[in-house]
C-alpha atoms as a PDB file:
ATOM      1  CA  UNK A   1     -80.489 -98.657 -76.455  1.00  0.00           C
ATOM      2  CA  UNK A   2     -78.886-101.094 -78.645  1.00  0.00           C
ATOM      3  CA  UNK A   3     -76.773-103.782 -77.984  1.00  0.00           C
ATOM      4  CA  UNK A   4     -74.072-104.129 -79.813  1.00  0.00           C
ATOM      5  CA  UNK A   5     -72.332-107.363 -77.717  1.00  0.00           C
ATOM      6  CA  UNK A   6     -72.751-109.781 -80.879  1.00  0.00           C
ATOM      7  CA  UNK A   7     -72.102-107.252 -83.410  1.00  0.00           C
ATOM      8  CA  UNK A   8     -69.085-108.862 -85.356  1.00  0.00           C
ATOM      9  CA  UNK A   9     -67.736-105.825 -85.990  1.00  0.00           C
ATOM     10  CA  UNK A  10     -67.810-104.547 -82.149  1.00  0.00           C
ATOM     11  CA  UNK A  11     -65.950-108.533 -81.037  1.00  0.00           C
ATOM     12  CA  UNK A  12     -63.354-107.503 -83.378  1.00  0.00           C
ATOM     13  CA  UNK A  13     -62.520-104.540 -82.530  1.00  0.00           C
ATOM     14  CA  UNK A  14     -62.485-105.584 -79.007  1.00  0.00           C
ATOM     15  CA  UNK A  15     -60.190-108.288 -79.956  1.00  0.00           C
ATOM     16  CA  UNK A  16     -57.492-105.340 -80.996  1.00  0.00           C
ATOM     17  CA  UNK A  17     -58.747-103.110 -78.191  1.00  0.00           C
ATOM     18  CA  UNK A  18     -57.598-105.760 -75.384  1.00  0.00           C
ATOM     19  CA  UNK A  19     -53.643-105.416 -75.545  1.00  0.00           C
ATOM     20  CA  UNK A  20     -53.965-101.778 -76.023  1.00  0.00           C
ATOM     21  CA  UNK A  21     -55.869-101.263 -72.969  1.00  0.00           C
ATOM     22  CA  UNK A  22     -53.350-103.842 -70.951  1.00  0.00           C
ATOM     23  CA  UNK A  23     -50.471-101.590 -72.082  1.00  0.00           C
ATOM     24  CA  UNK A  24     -52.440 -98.400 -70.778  1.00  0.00           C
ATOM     25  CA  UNK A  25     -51.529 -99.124 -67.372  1.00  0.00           C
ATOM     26  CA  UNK A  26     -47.770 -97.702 -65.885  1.00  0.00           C
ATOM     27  CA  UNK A  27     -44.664-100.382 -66.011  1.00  0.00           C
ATOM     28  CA  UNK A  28     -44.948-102.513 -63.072  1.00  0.00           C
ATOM     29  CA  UNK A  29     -48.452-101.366 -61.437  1.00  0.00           C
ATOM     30  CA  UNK A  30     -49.902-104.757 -61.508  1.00  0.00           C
ATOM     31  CA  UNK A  31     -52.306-103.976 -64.632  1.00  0.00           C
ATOM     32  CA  UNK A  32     -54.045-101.184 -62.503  1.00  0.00           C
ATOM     33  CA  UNK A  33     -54.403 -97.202 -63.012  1.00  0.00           C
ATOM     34  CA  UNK A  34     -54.718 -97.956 -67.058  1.00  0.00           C
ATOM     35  CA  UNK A  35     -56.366 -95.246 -68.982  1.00  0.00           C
ATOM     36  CA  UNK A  36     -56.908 -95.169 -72.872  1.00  0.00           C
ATOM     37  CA  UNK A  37     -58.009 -92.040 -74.751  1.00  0.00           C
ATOM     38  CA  UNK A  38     -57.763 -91.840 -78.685  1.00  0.00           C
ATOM     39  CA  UNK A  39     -58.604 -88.944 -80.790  1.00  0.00           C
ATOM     40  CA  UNK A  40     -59.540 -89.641 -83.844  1.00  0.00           C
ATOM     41  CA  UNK A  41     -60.894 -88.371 -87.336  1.00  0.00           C
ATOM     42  CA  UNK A  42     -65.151 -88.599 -87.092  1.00  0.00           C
ATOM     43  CA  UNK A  43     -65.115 -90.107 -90.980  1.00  0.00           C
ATOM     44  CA  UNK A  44     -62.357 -92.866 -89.134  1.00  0.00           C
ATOM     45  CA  UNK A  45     -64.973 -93.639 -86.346  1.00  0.00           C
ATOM     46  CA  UNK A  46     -67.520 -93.921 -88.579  1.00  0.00           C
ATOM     47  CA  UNK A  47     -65.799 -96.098 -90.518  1.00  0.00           C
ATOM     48  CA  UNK A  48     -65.370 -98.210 -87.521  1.00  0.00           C
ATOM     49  CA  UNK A  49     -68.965 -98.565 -86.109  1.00  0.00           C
ATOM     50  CA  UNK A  50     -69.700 -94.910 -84.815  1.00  0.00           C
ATOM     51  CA  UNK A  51     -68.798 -93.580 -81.466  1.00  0.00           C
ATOM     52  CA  UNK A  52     -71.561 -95.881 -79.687  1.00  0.00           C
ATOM     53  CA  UNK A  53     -69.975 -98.932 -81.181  1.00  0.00           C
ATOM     54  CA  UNK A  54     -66.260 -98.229 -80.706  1.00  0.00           C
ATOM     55  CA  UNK A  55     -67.419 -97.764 -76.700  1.00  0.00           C
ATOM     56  CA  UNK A  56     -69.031-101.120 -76.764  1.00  0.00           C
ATOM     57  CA  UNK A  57     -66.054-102.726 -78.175  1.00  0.00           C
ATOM     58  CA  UNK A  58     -63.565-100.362 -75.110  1.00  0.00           C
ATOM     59  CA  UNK A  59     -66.653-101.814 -72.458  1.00  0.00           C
ATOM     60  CA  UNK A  60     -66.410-105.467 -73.770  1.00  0.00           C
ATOM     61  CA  UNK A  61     -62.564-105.576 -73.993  1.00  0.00           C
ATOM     62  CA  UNK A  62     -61.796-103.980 -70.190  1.00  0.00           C
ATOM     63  CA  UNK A  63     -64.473-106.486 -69.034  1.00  0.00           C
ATOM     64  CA  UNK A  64     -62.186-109.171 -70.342  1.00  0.00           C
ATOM     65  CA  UNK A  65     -59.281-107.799 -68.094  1.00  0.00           C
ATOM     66  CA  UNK A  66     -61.198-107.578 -65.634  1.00  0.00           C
ATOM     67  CA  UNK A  67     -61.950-103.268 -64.619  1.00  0.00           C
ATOM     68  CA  UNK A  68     -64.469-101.823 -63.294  1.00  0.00           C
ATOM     69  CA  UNK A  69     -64.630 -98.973 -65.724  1.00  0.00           C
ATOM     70  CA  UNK A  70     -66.378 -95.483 -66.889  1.00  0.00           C
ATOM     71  CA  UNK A  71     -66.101 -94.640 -70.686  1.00  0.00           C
ATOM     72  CA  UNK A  72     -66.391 -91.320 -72.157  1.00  0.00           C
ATOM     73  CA  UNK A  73     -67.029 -90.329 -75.602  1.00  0.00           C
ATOM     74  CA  UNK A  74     -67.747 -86.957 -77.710  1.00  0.00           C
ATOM     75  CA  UNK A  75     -68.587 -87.097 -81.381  1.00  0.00           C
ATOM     76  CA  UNK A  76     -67.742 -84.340 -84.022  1.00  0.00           C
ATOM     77  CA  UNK A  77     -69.232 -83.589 -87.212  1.00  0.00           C
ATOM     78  CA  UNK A  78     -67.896 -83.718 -90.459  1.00  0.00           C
ATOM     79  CA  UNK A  79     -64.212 -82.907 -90.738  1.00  0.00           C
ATOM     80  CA  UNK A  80     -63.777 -82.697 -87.080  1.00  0.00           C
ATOM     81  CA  UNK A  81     -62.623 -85.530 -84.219  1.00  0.00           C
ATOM     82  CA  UNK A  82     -64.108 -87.954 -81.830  1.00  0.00           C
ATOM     83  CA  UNK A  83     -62.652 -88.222 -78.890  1.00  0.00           C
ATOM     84  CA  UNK A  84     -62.841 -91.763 -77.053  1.00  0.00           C
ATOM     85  CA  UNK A  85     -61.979 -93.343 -74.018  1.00  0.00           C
ATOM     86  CA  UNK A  86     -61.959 -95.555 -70.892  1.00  0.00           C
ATOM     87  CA  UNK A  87     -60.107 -95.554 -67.433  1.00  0.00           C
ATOM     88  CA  UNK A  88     -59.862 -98.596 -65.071  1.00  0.00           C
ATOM     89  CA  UNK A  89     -61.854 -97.532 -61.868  1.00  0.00           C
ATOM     90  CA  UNK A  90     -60.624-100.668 -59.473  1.00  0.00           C
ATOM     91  CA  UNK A  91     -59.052-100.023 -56.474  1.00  0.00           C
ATOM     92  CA  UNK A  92     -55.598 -99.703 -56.459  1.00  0.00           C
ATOM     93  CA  UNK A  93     -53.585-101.962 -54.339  1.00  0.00           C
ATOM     94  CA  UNK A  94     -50.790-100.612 -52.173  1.00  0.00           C
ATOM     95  CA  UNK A  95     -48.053-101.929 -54.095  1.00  0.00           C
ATOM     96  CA  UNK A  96     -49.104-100.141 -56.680  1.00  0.00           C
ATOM     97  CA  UNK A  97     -50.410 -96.774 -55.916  1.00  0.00           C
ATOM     98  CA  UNK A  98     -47.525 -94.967 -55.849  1.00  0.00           C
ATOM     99  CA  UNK A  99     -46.157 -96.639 -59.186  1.00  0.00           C
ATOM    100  CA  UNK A 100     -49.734 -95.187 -60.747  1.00  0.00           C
ATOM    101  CA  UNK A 101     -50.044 -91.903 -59.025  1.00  0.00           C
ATOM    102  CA  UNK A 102     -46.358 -91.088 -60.205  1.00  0.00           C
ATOM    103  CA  UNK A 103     -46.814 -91.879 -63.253  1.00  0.00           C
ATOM    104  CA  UNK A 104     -50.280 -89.777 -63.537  1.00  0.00           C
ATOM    105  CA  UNK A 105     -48.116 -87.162 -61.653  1.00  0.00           C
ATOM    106  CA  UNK A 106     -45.771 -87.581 -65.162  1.00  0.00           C
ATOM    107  CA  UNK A 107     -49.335 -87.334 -67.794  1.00  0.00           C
ATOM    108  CA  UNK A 108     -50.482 -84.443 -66.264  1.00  0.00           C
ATOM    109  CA  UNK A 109     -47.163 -82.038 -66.236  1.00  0.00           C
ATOM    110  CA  UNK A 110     -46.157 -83.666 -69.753  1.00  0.00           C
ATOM    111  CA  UNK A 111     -50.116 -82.475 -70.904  1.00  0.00           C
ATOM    112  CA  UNK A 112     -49.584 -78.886 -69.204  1.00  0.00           C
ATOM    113  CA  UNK A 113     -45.840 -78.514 -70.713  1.00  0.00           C
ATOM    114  CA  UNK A 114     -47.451 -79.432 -74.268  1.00  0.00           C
ATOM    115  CA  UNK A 115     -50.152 -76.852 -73.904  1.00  0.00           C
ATOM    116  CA  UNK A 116     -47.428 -74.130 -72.178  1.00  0.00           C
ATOM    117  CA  UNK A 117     -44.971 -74.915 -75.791  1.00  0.00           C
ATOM    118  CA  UNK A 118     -48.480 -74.080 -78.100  1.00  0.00           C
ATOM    119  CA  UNK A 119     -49.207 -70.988 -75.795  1.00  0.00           C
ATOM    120  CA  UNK A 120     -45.147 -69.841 -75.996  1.00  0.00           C
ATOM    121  CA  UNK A 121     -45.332 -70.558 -79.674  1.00  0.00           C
ATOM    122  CA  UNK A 122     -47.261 -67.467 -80.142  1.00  0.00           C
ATOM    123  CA  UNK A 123     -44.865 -65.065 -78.673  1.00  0.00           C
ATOM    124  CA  UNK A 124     -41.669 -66.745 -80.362  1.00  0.00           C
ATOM    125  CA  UNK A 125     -40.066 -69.989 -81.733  1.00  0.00           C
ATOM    126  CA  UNK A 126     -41.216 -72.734 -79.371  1.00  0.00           C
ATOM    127  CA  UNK A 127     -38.968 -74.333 -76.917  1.00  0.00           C
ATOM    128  CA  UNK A 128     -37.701 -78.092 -78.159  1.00  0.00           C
ATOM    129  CA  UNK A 129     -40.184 -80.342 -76.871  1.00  0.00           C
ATOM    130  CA  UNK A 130     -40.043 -83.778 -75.932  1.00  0.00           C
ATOM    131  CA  UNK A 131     -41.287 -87.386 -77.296  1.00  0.00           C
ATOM    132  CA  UNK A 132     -45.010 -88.129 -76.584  1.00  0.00           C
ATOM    133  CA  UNK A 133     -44.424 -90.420 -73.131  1.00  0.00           C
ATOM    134  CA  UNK A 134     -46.260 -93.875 -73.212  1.00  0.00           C
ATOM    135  CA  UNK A 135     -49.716 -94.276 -72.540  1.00  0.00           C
ATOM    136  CA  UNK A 136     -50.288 -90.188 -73.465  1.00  0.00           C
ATOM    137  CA  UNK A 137     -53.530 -90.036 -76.257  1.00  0.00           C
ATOM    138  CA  UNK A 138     -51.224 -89.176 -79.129  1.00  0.00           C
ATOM    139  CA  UNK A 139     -49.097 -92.009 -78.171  1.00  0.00           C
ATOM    140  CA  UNK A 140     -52.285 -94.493 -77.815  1.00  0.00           C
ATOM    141  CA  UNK A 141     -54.332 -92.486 -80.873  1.00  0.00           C
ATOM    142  CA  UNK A 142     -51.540 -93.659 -82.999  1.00  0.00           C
ATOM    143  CA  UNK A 143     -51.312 -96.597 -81.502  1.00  0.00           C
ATOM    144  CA  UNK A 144     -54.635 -97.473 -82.106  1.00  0.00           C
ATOM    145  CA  UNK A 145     -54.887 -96.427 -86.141  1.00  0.00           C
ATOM    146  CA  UNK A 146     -52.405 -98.099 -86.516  1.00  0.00           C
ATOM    147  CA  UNK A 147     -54.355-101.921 -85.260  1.00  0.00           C
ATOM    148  CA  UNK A 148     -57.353-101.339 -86.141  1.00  0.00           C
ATOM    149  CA  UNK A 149     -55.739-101.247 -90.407  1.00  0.00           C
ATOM    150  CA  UNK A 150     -53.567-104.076 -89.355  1.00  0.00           C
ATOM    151  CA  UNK A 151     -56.674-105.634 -88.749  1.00  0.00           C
ATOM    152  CA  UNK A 152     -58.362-104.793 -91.501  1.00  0.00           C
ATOM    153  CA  UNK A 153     -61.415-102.820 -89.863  1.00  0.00           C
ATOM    154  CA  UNK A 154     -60.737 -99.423 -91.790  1.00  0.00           C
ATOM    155  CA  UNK A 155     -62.446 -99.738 -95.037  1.00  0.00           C
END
């Protein structure tokens, strides 16, 4: 397997990877229960390094805030998306768990009220639907297009 630690192109994008992962976690859980998911265009991740790259860069930046981690990652073709992510697997201090299970509790019926609009869509107008919360993948996909061209890593 290759290593792509040193690659300059993997340190930077870990560099703009770090903050986004911090702010992946619920207000006032300590830093714990974050989760980052991004879907984004295959030519985009290519652009950045390919799918095994962009996971070294998530690996290398949660090791800097210190999670024990699993990363995930599915690559389309042409035309299609890749779909990239990490979740924080530490243990979750008292204090916190119930801050982080509520606000999974929140991801999870916001995800199944977004697929219930699409599915109500087809038998009439669909019902008004509300903002993308915080830390949600289309929140963080945008999120993240948006730093990695501040930072100049999209050719």
């Amino acid at each position: 397997m290759v290593s792509y630690a040193k690659d300059e192109r993997c340190v930077a994008l870990a560099k703009v990877l770090v903050p986004l992962l911090e702010r992946s976690g619920p207000e006032g859980a300590g830093g714990y229960g974050g989760t980052f998911q991004v879907h984004v265009p295959s030519e985009t991740a290519a652009q950045l390094g390919g799918l095994d790259l962009i996971r070294a860069a998530l690996r290398k930046a949660a090791r800097e805030l210190g999670w024990k981690f699993g990363t995930y990652g599915f690559g389309g073709g042409q035309g299609s998306t890749t779909l990239i992510g990490i979740h924080d697997k530490c243990e979750i201090p008292e204090p916190y768990a119930q801050v982080v299970e509520e606000h999974r509790q929140r991801q999870m019926r916001a995800a199944v009220d977004r697929v219930s609009a699409r599915y109500s869509a087809l038998d009439g107008p669909a019902p008004a639907s509300s903002p993308p919360l915080r830390g949600t993948p289309v929140v963080q996909t945008k999120e993240f297009l948006a730093a990695v061209a501040d930072h100049g890593l999209l050719t």
